[in-house]
N, C-alpha and C. Protein backbone atom coordinates (compact mmCIF):
# COMPACT_ATOMS: atom_id res chain seq x y z
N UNK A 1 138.63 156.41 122.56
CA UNK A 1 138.73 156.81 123.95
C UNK A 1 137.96 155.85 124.85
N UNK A 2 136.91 155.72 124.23
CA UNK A 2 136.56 154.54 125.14
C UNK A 2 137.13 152.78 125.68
N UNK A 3 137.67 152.93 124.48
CA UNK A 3 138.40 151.61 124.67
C UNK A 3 139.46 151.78 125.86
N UNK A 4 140.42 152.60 125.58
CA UNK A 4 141.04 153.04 126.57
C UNK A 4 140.59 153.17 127.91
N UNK A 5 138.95 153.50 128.14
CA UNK A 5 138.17 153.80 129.80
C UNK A 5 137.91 152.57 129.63
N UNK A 6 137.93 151.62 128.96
CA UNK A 6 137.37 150.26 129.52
C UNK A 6 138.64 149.06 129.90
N UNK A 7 140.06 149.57 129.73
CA UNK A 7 140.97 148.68 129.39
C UNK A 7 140.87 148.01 131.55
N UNK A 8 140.75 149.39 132.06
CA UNK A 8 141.06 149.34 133.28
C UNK A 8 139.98 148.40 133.85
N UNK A 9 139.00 148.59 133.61
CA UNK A 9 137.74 147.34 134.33
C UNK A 9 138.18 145.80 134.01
N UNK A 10 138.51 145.97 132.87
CA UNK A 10 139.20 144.45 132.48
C UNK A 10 140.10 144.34 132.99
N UNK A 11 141.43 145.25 133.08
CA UNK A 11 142.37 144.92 133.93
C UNK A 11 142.18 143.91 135.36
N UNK A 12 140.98 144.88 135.78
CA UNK A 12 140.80 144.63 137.49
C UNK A 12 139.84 143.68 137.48
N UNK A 13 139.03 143.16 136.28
CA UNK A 13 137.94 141.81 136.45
C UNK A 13 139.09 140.84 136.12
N UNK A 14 140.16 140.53 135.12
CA UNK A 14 141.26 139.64 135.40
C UNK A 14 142.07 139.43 136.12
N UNK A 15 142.37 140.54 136.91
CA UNK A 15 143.28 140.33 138.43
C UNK A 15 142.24 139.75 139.28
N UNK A 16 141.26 139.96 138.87
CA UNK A 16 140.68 139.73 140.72
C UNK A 16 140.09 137.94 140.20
N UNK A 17 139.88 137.88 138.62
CA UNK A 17 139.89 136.54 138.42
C UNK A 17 141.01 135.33 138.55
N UNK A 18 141.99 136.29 138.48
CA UNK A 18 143.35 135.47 138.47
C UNK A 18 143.57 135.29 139.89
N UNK A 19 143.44 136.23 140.71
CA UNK A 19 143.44 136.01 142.31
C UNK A 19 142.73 135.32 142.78
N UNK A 20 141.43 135.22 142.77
CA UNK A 20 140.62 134.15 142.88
C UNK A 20 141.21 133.04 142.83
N UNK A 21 141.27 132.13 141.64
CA UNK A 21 141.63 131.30 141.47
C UNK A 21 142.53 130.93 141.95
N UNK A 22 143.82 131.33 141.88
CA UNK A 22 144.92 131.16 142.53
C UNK A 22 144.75 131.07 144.06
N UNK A 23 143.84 131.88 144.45
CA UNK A 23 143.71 131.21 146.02
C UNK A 23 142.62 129.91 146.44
N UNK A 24 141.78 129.95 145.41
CA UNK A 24 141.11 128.36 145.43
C UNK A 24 141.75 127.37 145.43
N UNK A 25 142.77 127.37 144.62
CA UNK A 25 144.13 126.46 144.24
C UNK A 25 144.51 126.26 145.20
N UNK A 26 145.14 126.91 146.07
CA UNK A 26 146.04 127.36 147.43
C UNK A 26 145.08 126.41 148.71
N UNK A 27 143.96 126.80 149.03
CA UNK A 27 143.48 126.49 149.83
C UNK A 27 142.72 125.47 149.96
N UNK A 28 142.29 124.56 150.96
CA UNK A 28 141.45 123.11 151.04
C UNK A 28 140.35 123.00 150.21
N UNK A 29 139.93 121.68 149.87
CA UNK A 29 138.62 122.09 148.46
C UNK A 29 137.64 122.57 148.95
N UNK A 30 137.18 122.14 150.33
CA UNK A 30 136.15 123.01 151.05
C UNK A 30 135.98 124.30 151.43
N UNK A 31 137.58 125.08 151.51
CA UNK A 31 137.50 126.33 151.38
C UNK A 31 137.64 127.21 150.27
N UNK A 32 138.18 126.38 149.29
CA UNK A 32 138.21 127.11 148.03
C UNK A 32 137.22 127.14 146.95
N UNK A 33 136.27 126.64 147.50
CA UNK A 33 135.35 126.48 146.33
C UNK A 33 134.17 128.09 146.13
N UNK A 34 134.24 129.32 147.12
CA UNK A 34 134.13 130.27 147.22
C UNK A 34 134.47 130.77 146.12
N UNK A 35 136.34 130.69 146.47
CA UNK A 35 136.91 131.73 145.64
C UNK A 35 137.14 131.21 144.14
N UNK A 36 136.88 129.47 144.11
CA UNK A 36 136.94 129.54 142.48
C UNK A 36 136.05 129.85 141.60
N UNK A 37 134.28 129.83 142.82
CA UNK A 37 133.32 130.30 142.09
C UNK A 37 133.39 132.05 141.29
N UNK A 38 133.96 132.65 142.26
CA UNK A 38 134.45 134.24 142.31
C UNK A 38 135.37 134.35 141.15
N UNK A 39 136.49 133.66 140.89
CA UNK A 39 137.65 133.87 139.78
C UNK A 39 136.78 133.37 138.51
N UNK A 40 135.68 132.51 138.53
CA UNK A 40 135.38 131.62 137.02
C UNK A 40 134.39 132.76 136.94
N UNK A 41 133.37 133.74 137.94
CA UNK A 41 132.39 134.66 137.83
C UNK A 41 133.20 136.00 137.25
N UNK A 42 134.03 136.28 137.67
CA UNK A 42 135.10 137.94 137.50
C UNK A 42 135.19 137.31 136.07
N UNK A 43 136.02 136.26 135.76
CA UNK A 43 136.23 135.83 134.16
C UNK A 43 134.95 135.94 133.04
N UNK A 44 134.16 135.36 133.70
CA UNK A 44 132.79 135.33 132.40
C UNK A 44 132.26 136.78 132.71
N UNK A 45 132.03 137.77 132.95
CA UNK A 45 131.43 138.52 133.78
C UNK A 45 132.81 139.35 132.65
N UNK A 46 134.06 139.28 132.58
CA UNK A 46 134.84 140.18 132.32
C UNK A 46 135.10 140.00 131.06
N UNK A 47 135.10 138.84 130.02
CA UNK A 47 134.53 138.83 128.91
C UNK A 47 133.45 139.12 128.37
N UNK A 48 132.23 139.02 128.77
CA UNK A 48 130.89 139.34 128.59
C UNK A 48 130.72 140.71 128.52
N UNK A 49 130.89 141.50 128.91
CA UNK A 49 130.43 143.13 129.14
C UNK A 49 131.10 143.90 128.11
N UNK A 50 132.60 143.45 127.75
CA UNK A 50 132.79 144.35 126.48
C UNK A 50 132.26 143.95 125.39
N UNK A 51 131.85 143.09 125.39
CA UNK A 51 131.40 142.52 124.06
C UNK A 51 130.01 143.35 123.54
N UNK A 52 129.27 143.78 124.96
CA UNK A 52 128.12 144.72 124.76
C UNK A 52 128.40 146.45 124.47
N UNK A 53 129.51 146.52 125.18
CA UNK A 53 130.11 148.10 124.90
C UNK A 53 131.06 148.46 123.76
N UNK A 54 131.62 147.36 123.42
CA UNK A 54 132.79 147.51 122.03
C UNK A 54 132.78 146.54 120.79
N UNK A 55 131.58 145.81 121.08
CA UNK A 55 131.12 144.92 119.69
C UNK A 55 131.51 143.53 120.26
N UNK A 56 131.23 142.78 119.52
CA UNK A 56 130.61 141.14 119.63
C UNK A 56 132.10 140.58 119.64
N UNK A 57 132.87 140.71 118.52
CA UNK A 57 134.38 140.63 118.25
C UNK A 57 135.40 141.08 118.78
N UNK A 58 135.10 142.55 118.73
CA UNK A 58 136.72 143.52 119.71
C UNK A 58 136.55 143.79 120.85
N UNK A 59 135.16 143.18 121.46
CA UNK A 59 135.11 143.68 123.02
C UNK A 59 136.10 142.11 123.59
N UNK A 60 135.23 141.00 123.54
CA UNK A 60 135.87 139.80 124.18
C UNK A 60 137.42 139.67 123.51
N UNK A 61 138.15 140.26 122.18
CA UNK A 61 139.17 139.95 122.14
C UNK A 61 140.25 140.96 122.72
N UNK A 62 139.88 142.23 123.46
CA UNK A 62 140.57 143.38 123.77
C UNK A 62 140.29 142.96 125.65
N UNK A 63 139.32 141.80 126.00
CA UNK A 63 139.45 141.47 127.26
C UNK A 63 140.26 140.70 127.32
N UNK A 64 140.14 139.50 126.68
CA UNK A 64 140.99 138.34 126.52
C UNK A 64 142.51 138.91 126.80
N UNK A 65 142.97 139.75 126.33
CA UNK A 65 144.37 140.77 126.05
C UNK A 65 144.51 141.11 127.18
N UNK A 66 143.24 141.59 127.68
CA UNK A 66 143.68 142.70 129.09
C UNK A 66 143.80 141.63 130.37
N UNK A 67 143.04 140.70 129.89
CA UNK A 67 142.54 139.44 131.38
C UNK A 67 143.88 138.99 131.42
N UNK A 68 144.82 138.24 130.35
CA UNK A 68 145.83 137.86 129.91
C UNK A 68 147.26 138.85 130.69
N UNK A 69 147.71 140.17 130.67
CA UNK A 69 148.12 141.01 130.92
C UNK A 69 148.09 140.76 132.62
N UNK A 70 146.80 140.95 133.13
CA UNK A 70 146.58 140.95 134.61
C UNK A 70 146.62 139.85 135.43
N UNK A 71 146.58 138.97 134.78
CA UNK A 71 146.68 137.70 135.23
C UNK A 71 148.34 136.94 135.29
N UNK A 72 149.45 137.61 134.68
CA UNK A 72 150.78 137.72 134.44
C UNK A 72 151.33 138.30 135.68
N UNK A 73 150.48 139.98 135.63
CA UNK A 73 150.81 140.33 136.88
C UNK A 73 150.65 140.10 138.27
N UNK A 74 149.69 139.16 138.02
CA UNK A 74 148.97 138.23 139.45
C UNK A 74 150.25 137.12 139.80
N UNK A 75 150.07 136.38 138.95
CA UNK A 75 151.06 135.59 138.81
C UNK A 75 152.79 135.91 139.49
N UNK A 76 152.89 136.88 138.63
CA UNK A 76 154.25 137.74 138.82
C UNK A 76 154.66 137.91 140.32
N UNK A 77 153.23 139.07 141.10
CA UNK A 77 153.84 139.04 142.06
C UNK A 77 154.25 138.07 143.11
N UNK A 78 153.65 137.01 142.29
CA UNK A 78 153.93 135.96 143.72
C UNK A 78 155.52 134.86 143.62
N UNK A 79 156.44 136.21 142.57
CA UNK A 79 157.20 135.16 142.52
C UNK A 79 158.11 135.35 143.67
N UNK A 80 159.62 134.42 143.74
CA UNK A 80 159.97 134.50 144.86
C UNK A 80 161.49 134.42 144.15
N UNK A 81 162.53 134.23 145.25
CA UNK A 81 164.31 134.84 144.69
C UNK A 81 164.73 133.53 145.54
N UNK A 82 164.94 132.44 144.94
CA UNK A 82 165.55 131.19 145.37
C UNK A 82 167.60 131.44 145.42
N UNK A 83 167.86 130.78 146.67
CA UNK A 83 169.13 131.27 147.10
C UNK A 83 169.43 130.02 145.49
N UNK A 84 171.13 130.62 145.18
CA UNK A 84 171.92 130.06 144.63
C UNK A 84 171.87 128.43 145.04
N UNK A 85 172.03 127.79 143.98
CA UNK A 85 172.40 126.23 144.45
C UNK A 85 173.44 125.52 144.87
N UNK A 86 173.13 124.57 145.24
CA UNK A 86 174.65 124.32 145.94
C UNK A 86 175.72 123.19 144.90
N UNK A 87 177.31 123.77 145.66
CA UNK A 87 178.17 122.89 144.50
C UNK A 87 177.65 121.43 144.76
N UNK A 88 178.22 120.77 143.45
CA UNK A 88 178.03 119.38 143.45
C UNK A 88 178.53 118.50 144.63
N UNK A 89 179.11 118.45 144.97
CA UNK A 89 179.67 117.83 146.50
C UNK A 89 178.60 118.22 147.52
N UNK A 90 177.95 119.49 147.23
CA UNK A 90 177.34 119.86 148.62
C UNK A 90 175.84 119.09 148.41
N UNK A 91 175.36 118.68 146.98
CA UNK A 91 174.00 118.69 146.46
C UNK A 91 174.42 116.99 146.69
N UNK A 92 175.01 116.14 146.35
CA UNK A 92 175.68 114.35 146.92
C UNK A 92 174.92 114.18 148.18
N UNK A 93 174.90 114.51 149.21
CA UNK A 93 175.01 114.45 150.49
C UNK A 93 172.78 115.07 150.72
N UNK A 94 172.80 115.81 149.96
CA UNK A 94 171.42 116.16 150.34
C UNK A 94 170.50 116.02 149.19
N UNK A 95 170.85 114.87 148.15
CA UNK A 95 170.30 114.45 147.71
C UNK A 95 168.55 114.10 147.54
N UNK A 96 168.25 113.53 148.71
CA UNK A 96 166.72 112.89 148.76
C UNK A 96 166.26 114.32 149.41
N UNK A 97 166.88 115.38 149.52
CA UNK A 97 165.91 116.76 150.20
C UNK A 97 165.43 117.33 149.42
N UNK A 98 165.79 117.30 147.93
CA UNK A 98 165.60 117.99 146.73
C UNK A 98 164.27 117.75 146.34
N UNK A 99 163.52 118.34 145.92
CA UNK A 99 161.64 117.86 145.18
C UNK A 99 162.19 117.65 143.61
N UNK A 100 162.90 118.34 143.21
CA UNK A 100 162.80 117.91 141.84
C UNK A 100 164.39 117.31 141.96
N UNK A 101 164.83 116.34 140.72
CA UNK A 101 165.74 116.05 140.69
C UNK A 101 166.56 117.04 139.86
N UNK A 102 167.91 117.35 140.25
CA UNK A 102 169.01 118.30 139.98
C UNK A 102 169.41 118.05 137.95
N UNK A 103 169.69 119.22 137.24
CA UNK A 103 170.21 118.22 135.99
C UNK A 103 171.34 118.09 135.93
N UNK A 104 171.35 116.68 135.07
CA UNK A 104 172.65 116.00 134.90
C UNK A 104 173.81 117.05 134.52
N UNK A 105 175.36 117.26 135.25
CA UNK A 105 176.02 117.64 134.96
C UNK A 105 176.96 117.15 133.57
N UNK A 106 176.63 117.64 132.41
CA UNK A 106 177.53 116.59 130.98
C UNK A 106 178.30 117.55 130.56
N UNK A 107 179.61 116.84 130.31
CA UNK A 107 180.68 117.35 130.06
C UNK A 107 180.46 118.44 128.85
N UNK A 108 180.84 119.48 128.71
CA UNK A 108 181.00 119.99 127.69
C UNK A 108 182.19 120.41 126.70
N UNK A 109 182.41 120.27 125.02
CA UNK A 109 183.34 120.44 124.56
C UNK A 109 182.64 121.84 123.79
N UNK A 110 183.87 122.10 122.50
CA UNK A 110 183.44 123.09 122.02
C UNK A 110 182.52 122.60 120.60
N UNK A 111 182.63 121.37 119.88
CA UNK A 111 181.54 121.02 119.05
C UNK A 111 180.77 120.89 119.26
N UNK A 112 179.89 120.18 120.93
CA UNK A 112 179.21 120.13 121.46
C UNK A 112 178.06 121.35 121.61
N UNK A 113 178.94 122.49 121.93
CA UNK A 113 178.00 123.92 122.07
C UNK A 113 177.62 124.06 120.88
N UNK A 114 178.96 124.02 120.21
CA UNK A 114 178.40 124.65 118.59
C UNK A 114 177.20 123.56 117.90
N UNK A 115 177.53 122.35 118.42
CA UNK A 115 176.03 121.77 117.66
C UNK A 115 174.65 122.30 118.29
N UNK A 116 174.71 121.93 119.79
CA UNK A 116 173.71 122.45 120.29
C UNK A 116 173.28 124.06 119.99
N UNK A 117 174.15 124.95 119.85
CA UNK A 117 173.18 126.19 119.15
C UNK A 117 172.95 125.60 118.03
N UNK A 118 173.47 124.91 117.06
CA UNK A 118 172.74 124.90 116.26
C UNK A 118 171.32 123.95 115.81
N UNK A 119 171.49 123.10 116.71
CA UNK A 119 170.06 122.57 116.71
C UNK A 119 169.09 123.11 117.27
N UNK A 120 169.38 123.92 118.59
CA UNK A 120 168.46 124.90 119.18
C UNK A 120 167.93 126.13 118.27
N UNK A 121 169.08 126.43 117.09
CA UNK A 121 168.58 127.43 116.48
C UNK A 121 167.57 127.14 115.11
N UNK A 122 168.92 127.47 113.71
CA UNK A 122 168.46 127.28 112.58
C UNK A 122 168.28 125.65 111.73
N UNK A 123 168.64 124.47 113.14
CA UNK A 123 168.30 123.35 112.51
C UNK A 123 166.95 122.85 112.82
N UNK A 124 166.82 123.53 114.27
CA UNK A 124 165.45 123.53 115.24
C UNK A 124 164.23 124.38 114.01
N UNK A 125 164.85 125.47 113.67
CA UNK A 125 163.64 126.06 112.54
C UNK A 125 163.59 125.18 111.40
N UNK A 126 164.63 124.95 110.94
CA UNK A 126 164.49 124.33 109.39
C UNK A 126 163.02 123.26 109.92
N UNK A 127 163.26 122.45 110.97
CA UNK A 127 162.66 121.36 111.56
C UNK A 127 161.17 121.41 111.75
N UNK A 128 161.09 122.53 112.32
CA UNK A 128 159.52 123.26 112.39
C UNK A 128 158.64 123.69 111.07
N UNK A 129 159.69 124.36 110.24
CA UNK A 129 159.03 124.79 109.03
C UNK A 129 159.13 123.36 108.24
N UNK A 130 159.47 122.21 108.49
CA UNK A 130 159.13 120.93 107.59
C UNK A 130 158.01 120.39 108.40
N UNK A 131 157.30 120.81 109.49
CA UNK A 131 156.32 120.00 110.20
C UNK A 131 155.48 120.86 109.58
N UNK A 132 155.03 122.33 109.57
CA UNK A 132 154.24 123.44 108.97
C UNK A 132 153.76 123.19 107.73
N UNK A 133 154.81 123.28 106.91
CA UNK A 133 154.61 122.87 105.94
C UNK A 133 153.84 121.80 105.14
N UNK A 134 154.61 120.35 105.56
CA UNK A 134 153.82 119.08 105.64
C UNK A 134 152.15 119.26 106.02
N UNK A 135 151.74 119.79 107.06
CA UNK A 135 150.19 120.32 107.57
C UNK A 135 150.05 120.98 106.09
N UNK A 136 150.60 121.96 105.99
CA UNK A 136 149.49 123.19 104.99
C UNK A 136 149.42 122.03 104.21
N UNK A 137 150.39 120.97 103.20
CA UNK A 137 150.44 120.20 102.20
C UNK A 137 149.47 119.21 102.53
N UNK A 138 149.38 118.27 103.33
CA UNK A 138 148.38 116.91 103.57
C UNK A 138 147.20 117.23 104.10
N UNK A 139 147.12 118.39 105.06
CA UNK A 139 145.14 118.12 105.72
C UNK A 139 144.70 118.88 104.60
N UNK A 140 143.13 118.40 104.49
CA UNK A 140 142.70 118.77 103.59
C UNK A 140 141.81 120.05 104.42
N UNK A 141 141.44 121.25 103.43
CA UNK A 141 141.00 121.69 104.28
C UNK A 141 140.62 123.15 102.96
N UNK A 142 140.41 124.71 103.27
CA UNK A 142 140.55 125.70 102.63
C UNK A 142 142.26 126.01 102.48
N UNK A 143 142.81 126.44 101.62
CA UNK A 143 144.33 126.78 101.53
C UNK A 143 144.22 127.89 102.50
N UNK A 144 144.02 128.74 102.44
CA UNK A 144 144.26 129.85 103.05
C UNK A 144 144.11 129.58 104.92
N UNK A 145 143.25 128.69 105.34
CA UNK A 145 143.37 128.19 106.54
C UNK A 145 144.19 126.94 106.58
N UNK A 146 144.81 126.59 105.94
CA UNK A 146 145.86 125.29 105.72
C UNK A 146 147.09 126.28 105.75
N UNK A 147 147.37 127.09 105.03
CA UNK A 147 148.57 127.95 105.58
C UNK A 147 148.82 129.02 106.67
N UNK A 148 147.91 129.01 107.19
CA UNK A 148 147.77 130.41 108.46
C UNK A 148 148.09 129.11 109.23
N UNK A 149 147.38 127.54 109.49
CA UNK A 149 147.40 127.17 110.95
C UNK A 149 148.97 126.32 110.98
N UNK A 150 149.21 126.02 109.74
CA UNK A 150 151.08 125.78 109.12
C UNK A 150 151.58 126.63 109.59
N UNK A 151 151.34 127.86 109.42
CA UNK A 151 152.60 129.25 109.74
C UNK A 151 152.56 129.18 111.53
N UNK A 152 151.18 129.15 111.69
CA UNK A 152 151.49 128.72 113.67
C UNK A 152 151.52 127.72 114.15
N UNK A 153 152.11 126.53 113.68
CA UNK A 153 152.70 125.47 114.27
C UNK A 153 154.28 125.51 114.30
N UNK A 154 154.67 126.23 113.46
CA UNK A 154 156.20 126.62 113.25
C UNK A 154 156.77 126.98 114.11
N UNK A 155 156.11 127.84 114.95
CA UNK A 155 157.11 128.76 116.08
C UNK A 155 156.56 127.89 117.38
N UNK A 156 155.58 127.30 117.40
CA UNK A 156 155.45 126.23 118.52
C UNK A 156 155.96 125.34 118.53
N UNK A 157 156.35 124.46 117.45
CA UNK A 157 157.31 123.44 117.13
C UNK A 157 158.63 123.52 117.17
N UNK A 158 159.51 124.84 117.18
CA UNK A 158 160.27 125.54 117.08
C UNK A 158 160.95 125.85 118.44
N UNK A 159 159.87 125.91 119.29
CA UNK A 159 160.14 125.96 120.49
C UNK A 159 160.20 125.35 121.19
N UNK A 160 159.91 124.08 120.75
CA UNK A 160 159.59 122.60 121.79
C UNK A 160 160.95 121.86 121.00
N UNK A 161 161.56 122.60 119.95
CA UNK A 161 162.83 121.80 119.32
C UNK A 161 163.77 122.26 120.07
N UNK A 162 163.47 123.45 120.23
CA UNK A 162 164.65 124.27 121.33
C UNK A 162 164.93 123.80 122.61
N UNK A 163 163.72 123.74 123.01
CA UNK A 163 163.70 122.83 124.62
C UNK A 163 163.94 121.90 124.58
N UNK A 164 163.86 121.39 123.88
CA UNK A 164 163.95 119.79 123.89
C UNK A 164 165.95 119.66 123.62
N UNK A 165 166.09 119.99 122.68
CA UNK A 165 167.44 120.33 122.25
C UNK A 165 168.57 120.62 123.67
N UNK A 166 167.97 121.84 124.35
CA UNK A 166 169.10 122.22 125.10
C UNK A 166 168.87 121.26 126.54
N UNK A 167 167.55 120.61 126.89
CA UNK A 167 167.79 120.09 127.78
C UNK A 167 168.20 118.57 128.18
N UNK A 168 167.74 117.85 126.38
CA UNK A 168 168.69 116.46 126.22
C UNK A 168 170.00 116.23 126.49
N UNK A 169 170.55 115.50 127.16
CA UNK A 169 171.69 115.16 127.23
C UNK A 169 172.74 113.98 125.81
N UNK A 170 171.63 113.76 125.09
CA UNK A 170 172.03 113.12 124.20
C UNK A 170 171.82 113.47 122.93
N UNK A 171 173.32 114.44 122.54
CA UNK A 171 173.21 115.34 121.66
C UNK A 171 172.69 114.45 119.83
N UNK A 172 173.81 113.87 120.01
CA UNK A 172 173.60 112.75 118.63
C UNK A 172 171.87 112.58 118.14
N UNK A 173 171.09 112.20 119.63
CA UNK A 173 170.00 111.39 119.29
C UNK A 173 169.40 113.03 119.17
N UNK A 174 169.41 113.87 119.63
CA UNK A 174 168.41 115.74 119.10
C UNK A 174 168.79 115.73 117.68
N UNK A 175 170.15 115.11 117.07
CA UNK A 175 170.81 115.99 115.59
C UNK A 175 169.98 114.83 114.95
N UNK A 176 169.61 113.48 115.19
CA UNK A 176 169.12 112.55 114.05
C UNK A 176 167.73 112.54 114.08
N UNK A 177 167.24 113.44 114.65
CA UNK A 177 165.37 112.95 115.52
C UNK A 177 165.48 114.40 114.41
N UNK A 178 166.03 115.88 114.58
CA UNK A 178 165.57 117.08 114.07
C UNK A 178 166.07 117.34 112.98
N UNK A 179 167.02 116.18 112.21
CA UNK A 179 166.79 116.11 110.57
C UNK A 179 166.27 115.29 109.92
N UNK A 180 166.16 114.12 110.54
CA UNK A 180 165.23 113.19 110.00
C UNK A 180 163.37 113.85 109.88
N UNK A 181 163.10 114.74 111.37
CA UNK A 181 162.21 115.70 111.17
C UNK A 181 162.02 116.09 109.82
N UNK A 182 163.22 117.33 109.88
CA UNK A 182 163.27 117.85 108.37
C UNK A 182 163.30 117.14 107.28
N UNK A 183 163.58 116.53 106.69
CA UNK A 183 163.78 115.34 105.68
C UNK A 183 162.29 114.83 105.82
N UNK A 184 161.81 114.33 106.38
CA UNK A 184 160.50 113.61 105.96
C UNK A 184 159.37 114.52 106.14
N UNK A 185 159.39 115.59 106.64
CA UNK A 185 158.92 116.88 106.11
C UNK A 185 158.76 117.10 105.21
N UNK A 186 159.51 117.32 104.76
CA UNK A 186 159.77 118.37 102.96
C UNK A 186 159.40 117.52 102.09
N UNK A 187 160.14 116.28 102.55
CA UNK A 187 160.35 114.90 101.25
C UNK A 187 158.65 114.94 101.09
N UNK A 188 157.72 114.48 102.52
CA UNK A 188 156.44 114.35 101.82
C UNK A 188 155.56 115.57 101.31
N UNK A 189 155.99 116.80 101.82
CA UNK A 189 155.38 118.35 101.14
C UNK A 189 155.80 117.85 99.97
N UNK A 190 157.19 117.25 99.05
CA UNK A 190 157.27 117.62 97.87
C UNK A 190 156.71 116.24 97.41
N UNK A 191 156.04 115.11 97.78
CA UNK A 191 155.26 114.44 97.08
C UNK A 191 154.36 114.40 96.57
N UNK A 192 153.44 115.41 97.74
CA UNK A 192 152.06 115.56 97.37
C UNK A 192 152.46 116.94 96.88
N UNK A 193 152.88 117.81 96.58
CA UNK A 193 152.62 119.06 96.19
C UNK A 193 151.44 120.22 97.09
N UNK A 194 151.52 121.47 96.82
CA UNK A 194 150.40 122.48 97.34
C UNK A 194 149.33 122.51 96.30
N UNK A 195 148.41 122.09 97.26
CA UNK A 195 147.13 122.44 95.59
C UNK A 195 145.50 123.10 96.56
């Protein structure tokens, strides 16, 4: 029960840290240096205190959670509903108004999709679990922390295959970069072996 009466103080020491900051950001360095002192104080200040009321371990990691949470919702509300974009003919003409550049429109067929899910998907994993792997196999280290920090490079790697995948325009060069990945992955996991 207590954990529960404390979720809310953390809630509101990470919003008001996340607000902070975010308006230090926002505003001139001379005026923001107030509020970044205030967002970096709400933060240490909001880790620190559970650690005295719920232990050394589950207080700062049940803030971390809650700071994390409130700071999403800080974030959140400030998002905004950008009108639809304009057709290609209309985006030609207003070109240099744009801040970011528009992406390339590339033709699409139907092997095309079907490769791209599949490199975005289960060729993108195979790809990750040969980078994971390779780690647990070559750093030297305890096994048991050689395979926990392998198992979380997988889904980060995994995800940067994905992105990377759907936003290349050059499908060929994603299919030879994310098996050659795989392949020299595995090939050197199975040289050196797990020991």
């Amino acid at each position: 029960m207590m954990t529960l009466a404390a979720c809310l103080p953390m809630l509101a020491g990470g919003a008001l840290g996340a607000w902070a900051l975010r308006r230090a950001w926002r505003s001139p360095a001379e005026k923001g240096a107030g509020y970044r002192a205030l967002g970096w104080v709400a933060i240490v200040v909001t880790l620190v205190w559970p650690a005295v009321l719920l232990g050394d371990m589950r207080g700062p990691f049940i803030a971390l959670a809650m700071m994390s949470v409130a700071a999403l919702a800080v974030v959140a509300s400030g998002a905004t509903v950008r009108p639809a974009k304009a057709r290609r003919s209309d985006r030609a003409g207003r070109a240099s108004d744009s801040l970011a550049p528009e992406p390339s429109d590339r033709p699409t067929t139907r092997w095309r999709n079907i490769l791209r899910w599949l490199l975005a998907g289960p060729i993108g994993m195979i790809a990750a679990m040969a980078v994971g792997i390779c780690y647990a196999v070559w750093v030297p280290g305890e096994a048991q922390t050689r395979l926990l920090i392998g198992a979380l490079i997988v889904p980060v790697a995994w995800g940067g295959a994905m992105a990377w995948t759907l936003a290349d325009n050059r499908i060929l060069r994603a299919t030879a970069v994310l098996v050659g990945t795989a392949l020299t992955g595995f090939g050197l996991a199975i040289l050196k072996g797990f020991a």
